[in-house]
PDB file of N, CA and C in Angstrom:
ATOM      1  N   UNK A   1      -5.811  -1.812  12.034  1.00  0.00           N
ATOM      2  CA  UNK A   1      -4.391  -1.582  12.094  1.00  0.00           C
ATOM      3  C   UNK A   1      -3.976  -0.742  10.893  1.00  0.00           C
ATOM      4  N   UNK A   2      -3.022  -0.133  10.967  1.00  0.00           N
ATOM      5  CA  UNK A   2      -1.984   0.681  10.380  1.00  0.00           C
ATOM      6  C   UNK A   2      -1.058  -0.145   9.330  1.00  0.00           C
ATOM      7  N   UNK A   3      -1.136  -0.072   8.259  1.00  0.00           N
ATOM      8  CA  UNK A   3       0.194  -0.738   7.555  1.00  0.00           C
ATOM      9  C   UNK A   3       0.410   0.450   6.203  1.00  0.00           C
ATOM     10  N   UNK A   4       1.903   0.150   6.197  1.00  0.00           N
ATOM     11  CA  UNK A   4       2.807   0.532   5.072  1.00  0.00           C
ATOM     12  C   UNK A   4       2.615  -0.619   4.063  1.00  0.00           C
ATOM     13  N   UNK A   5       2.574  -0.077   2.816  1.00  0.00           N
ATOM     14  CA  UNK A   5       2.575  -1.646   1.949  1.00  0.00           C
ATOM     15  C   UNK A   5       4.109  -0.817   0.929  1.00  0.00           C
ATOM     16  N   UNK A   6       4.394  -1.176   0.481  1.00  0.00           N
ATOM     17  CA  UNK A   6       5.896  -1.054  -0.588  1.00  0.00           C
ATOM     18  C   UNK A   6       6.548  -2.182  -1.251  1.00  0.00           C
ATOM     19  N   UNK A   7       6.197  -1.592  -2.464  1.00  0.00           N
ATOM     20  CA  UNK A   7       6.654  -2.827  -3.727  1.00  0.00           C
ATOM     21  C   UNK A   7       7.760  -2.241  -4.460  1.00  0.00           C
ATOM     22  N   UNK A   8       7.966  -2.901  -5.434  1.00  0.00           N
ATOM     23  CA  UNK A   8       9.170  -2.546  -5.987  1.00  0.00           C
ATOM     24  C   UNK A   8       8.555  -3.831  -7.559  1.00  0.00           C
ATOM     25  N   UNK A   9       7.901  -3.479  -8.350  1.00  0.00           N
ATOM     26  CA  UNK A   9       7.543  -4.226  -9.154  1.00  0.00           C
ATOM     27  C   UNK A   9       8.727  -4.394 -10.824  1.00  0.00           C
ATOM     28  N   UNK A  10       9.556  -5.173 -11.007  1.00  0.00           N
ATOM     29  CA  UNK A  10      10.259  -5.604 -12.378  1.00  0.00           C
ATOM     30  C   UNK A  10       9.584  -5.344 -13.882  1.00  0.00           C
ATOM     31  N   UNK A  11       9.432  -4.205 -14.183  1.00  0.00           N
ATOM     32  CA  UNK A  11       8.902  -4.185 -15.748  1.00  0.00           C
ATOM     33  C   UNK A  11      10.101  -4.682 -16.844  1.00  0.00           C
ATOM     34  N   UNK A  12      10.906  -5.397 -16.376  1.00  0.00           N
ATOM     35  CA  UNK A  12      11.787  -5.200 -17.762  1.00  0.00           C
ATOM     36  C   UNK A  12      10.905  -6.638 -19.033  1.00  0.00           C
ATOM     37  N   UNK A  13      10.298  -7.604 -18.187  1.00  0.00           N
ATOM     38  CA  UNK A  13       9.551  -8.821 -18.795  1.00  0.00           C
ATOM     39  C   UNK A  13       8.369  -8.364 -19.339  1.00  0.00           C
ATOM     40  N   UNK A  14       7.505  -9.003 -20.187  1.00  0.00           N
ATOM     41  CA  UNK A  14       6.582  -8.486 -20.838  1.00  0.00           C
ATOM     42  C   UNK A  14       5.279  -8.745 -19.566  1.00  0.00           C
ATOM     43  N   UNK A  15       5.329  -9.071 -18.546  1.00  0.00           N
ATOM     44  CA  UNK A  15       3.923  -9.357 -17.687  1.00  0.00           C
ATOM     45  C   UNK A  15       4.460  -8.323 -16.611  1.00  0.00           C
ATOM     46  N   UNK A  16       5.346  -7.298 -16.628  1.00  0.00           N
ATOM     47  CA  UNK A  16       6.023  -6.840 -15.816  1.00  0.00           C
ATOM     48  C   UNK A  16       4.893  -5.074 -15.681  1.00  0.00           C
ATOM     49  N   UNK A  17       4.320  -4.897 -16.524  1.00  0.00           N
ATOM     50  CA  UNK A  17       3.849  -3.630 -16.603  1.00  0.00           C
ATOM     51  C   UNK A  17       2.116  -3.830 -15.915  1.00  0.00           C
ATOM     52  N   UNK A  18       1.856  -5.588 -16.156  1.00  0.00           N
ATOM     53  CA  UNK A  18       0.715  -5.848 -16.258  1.00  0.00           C
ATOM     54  C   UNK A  18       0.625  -5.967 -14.644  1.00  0.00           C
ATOM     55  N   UNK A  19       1.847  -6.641 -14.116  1.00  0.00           N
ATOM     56  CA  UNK A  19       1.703  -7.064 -12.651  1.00  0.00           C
ATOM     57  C   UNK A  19       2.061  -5.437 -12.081  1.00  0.00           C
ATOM     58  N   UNK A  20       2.558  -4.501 -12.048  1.00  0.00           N
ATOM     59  CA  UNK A  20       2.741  -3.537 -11.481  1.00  0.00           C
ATOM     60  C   UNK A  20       1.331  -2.505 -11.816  1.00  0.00           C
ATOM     61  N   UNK A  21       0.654  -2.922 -12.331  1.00  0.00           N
ATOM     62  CA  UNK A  21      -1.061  -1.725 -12.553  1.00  0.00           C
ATOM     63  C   UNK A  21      -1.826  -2.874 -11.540  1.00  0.00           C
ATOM     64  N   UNK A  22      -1.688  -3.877 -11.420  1.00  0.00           N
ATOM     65  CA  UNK A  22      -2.321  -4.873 -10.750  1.00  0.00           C
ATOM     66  C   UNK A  22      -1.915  -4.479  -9.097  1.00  0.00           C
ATOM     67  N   UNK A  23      -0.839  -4.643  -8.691  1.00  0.00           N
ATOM     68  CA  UNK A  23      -0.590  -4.685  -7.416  1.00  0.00           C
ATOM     69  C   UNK A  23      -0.718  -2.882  -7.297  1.00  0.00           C
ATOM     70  N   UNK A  24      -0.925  -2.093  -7.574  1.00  0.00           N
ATOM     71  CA  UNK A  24      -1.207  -0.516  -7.242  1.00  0.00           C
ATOM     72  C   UNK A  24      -2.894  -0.796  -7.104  1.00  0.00           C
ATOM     73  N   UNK A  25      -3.544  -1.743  -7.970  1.00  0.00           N
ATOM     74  CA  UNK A  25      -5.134  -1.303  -7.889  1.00  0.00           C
ATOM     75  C   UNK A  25      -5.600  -2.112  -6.814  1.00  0.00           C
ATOM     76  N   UNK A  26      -4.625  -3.123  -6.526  1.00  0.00           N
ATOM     77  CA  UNK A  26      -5.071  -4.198  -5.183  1.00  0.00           C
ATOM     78  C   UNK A  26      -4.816  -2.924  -3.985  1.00  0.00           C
ATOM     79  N   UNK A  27      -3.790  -2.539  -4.055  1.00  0.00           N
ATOM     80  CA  UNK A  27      -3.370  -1.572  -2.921  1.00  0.00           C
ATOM     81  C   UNK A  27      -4.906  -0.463  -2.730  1.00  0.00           C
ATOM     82  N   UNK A  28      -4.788   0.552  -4.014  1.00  0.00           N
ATOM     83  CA  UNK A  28      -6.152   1.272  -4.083  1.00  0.00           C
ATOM     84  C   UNK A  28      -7.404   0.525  -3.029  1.00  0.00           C
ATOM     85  N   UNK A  29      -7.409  -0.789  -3.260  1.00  0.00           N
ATOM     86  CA  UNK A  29      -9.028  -1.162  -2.713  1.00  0.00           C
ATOM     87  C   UNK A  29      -8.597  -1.219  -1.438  1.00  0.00           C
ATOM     88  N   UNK A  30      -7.800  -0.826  -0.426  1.00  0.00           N
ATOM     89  CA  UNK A  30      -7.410  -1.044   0.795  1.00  0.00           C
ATOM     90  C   UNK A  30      -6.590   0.487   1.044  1.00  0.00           C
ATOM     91  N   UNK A  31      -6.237   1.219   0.461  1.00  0.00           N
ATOM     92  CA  UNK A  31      -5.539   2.445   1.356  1.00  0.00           C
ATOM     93  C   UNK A  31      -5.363   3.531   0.117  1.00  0.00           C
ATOM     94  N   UNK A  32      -4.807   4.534   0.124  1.00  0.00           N
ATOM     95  CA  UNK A  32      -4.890   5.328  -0.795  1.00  0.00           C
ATOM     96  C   UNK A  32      -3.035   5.592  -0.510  1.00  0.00           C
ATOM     97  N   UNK A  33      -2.604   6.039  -1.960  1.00  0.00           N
ATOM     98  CA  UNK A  33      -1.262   6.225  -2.395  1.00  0.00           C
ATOM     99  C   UNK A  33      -0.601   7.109  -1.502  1.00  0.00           C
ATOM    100  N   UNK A  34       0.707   6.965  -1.319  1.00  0.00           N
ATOM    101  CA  UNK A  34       1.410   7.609  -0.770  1.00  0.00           C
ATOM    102  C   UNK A  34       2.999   8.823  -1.274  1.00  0.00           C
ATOM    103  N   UNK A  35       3.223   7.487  -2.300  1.00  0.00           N
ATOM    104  CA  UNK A  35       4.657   7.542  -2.948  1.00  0.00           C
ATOM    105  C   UNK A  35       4.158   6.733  -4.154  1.00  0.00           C
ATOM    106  N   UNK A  36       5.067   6.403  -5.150  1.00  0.00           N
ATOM    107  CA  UNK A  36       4.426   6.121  -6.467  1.00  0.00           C
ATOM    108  C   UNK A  36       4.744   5.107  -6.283  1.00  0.00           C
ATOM    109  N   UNK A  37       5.067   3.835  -5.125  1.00  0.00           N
ATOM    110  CA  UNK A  37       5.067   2.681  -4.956  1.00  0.00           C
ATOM    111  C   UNK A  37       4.816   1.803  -3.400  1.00  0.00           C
ATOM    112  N   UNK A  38       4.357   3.036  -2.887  1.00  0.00           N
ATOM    113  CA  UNK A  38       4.025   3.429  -1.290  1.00  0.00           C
ATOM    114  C   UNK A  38       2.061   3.554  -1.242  1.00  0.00           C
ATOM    115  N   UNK A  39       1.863   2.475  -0.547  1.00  0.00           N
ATOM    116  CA  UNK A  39       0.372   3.205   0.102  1.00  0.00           C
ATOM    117  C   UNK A  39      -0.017   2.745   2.087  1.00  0.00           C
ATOM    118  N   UNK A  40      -0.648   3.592   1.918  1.00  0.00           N
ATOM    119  CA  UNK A  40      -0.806   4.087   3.593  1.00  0.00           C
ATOM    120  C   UNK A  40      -2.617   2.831   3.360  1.00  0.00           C
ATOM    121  N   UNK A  41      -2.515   1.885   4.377  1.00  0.00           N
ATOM    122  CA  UNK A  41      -3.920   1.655   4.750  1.00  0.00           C
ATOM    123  C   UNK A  41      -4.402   1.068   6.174  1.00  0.00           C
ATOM    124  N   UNK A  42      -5.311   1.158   5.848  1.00  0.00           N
ATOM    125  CA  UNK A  42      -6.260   1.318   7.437  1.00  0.00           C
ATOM    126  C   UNK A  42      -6.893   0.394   7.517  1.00  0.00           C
ATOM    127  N   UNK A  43      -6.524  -1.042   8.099  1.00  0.00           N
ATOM    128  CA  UNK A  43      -7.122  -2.812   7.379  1.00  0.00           C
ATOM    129  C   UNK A  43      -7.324  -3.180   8.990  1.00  0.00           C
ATOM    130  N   UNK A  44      -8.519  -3.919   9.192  1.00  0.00           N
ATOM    131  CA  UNK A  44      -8.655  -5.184   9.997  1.00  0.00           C
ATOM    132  C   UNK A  44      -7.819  -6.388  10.019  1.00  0.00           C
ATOM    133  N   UNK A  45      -7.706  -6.913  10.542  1.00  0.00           N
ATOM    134  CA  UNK A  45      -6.807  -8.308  10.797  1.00  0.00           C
ATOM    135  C   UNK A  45      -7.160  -8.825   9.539  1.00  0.00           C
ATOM    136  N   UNK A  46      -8.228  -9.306   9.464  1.00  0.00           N
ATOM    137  CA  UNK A  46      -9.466  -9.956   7.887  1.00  0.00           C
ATOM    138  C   UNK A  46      -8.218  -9.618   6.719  1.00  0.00           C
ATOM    139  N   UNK A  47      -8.581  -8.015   6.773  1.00  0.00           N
ATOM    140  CA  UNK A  47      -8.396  -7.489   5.670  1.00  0.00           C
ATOM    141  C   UNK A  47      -7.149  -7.787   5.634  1.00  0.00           C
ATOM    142  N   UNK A  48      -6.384  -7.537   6.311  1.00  0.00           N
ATOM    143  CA  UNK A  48      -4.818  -7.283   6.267  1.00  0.00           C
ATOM    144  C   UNK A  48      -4.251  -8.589   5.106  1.00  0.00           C
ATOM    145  N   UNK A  49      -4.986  -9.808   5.750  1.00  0.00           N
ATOM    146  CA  UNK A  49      -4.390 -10.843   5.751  1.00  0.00           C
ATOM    147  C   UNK A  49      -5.315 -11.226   4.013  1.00  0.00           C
ATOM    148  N   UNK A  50      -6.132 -10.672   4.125  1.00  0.00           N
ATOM    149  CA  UNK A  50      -7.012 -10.841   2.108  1.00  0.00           C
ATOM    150  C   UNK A  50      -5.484  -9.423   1.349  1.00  0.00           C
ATOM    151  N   UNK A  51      -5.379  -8.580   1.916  1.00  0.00           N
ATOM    152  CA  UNK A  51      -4.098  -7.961   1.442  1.00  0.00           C
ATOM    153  C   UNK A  51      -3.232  -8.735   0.502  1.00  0.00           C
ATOM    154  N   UNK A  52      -2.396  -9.117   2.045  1.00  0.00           N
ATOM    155  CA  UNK A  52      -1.540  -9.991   1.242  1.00  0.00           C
ATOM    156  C   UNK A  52      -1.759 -10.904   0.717  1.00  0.00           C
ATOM    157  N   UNK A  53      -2.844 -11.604   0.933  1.00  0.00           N
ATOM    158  CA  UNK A  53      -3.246 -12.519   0.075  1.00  0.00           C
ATOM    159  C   UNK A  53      -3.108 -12.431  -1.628  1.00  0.00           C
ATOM    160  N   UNK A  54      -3.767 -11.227  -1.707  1.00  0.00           N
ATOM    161  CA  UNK A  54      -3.769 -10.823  -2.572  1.00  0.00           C
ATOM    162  C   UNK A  54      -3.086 -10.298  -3.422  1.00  0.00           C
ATOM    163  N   UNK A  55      -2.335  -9.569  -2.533  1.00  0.00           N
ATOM    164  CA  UNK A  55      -0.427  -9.169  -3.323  1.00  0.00           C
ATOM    165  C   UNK A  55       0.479 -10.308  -3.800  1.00  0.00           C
ATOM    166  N   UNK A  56       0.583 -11.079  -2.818  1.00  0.00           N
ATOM    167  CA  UNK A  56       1.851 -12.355  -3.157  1.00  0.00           C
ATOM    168  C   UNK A  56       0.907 -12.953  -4.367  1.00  0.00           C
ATOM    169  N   UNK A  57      -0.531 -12.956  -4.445  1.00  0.00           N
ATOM    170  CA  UNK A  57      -0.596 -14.084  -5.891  1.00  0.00           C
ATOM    171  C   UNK A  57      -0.184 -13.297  -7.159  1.00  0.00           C
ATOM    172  N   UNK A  58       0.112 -11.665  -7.236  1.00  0.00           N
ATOM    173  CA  UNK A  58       0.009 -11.070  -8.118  1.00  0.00           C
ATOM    174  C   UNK A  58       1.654 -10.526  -8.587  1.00  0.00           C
ATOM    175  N   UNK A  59       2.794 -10.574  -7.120  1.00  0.00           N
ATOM    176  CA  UNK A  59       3.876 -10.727  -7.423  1.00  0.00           C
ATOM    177  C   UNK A  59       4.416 -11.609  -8.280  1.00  0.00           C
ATOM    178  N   UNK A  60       5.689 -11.472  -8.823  1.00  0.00           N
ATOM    179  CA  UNK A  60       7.072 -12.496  -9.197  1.00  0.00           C
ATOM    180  C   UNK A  60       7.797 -12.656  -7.958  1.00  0.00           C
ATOM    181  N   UNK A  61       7.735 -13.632  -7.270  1.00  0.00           N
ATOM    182  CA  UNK A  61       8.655 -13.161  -6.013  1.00  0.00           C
ATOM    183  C   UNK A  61      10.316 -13.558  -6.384  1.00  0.00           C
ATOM    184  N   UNK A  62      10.193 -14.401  -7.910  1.00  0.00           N
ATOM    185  CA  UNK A  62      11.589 -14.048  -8.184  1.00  0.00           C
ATOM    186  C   UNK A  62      12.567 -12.765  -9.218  1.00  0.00           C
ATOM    187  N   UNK A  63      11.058 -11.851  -9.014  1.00  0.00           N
ATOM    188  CA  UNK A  63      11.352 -10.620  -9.993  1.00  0.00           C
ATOM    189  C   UNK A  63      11.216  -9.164  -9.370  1.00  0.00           C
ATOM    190  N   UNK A  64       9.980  -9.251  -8.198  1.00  0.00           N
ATOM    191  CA  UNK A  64       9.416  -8.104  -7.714  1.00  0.00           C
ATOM    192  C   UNK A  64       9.920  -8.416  -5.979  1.00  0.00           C
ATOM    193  N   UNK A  65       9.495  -7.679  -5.333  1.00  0.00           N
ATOM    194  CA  UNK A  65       9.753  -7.121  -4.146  1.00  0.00           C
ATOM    195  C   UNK A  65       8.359  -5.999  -2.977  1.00  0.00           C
ATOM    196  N   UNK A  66       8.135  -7.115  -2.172  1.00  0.00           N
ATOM    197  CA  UNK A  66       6.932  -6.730  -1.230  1.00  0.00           C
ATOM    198  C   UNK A  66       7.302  -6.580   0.155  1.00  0.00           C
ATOM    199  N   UNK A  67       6.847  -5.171   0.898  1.00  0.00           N
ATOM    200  CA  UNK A  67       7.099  -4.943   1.985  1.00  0.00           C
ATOM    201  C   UNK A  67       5.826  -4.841   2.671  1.00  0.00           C
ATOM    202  N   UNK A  68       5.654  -4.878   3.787  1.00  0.00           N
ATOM    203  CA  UNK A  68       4.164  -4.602   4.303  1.00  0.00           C
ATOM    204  C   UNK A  68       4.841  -4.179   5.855  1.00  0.00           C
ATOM    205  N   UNK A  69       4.294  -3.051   6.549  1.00  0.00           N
ATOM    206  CA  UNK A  69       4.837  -2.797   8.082  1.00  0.00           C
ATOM    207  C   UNK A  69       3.701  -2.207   8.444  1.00  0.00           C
ATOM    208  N   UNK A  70       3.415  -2.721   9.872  1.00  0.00           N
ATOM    209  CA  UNK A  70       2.539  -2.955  10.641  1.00  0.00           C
ATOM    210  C   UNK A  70       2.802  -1.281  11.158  1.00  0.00           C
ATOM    211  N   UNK A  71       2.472  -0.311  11.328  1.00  0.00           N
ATOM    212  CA  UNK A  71       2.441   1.134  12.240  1.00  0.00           C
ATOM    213  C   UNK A  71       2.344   0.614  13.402  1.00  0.00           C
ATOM    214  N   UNK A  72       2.633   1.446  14.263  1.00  0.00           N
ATOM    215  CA  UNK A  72       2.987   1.663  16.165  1.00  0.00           C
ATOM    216  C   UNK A  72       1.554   2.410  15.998  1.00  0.00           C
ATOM    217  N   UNK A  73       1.146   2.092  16.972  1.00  0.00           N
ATOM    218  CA  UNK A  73      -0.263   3.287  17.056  1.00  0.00           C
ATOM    219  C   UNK A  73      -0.250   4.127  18.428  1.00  0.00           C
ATOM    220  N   UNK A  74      -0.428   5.639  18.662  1.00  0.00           N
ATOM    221  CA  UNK A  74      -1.305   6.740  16.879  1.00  0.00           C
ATOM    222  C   UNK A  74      -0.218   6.727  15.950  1.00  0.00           C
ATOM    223  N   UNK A  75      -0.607   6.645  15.539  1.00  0.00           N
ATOM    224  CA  UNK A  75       0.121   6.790  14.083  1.00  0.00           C
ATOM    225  C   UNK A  75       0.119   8.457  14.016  1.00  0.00           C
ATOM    226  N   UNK A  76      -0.265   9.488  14.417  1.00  0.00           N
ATOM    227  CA  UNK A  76      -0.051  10.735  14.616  1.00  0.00           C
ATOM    228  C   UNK A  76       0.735  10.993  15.315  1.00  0.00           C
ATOM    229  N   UNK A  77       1.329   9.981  16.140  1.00  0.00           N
ATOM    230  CA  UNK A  77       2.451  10.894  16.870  1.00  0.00           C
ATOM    231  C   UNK A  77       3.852   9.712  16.381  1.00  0.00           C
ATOM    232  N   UNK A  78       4.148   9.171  15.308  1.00  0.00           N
ATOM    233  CA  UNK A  78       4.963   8.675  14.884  1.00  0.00           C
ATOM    234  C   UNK A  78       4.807   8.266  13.479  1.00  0.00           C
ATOM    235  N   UNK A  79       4.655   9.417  12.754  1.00  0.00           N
ATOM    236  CA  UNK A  79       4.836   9.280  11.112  1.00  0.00           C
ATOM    237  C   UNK A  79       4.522  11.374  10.991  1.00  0.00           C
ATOM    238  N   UNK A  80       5.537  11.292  10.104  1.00  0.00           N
ATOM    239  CA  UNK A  80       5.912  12.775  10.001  1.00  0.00           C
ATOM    240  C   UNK A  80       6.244  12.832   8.457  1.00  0.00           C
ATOM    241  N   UNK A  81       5.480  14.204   7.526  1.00  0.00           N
ATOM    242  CA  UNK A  81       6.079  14.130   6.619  1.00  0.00           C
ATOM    243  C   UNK A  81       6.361  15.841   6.041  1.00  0.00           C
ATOM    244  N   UNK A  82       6.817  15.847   5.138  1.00  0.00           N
ATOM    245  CA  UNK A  82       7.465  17.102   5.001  1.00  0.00           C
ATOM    246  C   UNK A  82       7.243  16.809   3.533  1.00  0.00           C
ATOM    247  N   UNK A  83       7.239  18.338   2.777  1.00  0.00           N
ATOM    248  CA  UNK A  83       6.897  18.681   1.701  1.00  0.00           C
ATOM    249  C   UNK A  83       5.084  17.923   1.260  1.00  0.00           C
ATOM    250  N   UNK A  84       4.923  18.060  -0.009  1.00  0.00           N
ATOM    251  CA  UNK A  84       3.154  18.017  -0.230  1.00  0.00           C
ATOM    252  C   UNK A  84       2.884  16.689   0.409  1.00  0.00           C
ATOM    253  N   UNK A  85       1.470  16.959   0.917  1.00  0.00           N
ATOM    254  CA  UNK A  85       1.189  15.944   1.399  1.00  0.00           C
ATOM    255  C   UNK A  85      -0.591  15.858   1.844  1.00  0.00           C
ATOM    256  N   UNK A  86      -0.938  15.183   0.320  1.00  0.00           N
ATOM    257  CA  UNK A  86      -2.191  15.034   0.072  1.00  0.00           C
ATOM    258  C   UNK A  86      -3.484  14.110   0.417  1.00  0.00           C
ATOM    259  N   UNK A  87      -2.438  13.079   1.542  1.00  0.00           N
ATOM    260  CA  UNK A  87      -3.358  12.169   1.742  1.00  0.00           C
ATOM    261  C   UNK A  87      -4.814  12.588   2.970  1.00  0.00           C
ATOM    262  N   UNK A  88      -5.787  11.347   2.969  1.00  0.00           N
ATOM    263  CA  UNK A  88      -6.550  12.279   3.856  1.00  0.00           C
ATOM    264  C   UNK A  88      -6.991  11.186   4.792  1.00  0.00           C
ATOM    265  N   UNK A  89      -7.475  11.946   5.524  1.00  0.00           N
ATOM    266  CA  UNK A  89      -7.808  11.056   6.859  1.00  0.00           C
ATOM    267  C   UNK A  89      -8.975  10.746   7.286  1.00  0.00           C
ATOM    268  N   UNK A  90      -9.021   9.134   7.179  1.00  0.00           N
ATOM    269  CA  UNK A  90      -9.974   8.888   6.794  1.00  0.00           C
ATOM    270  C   UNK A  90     -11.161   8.627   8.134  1.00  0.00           C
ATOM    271  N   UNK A  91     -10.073   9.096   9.230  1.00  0.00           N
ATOM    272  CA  UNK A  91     -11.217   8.993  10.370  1.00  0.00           C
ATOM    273  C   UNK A  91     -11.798  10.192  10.462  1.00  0.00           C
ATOM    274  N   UNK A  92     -11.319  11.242   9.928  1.00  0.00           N
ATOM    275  CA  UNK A  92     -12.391  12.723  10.277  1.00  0.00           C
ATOM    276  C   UNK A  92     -13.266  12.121   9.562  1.00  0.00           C
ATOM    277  N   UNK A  93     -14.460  13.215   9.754  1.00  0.00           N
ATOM    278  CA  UNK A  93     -15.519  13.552   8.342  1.00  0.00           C
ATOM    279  C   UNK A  93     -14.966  13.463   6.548  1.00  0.00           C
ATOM    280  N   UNK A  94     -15.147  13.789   5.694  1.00  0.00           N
ATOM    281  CA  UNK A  94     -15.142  13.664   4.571  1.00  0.00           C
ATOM    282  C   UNK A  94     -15.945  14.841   3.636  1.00  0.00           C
ATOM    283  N   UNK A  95     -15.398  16.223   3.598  1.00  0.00           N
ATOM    284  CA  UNK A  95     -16.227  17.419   3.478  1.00  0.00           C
ATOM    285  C   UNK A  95     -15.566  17.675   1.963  1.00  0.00           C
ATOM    286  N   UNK A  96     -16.339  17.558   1.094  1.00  0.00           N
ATOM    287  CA  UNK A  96     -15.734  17.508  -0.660  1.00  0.00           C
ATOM    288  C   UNK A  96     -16.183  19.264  -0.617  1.00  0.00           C
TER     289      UNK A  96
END
């Protein structure tokens, strides 16, 4: 499956800088960046659900803010973006 993940992490507290490098590198091991608080990933049910697992232990949920949305699939014919747009796809090949 297809998911959007989007946080919104609170630095103003001193664990606030620590939990926002944390929940970007949890994201990293599951999808690659999108927006500087946006990542695009491509998860099994399994995974989805070790995801969030993994996000909510690393939130404040009375400080930070977690979104996760499931994509409509293809996801090619309902997600459109405009201006740069570097991400890659990870079902072609992979030609460096």
């Amino acid at each position: 499956m297809d998911v959007l993940v989007a946080y919104d992490v609170s630095t103003t507290d001193a664990d606030g800088p620590r939990r926002l490098r944390n929940v970007a590198q949890a994201c990293t091991n599951y999808g690659q960046r999108v927006q500087q608080s946006v990542f695009e990933c491509s998860v099994s049910r399994a995974q989805y659900e070790q995801l969030i697992d993994d996000l909510t232990s690393i939130i404040d949920e009375e400080k930070d803010s977690l979104r996760a949305y499931r994509l409509a699939q293809p996801t090619d014919e309902t997600i459109e973006t405009w201006g740069l747009d570097d991400t890659m796809d990870f079902d072609e090949p992979l030609v460096l």
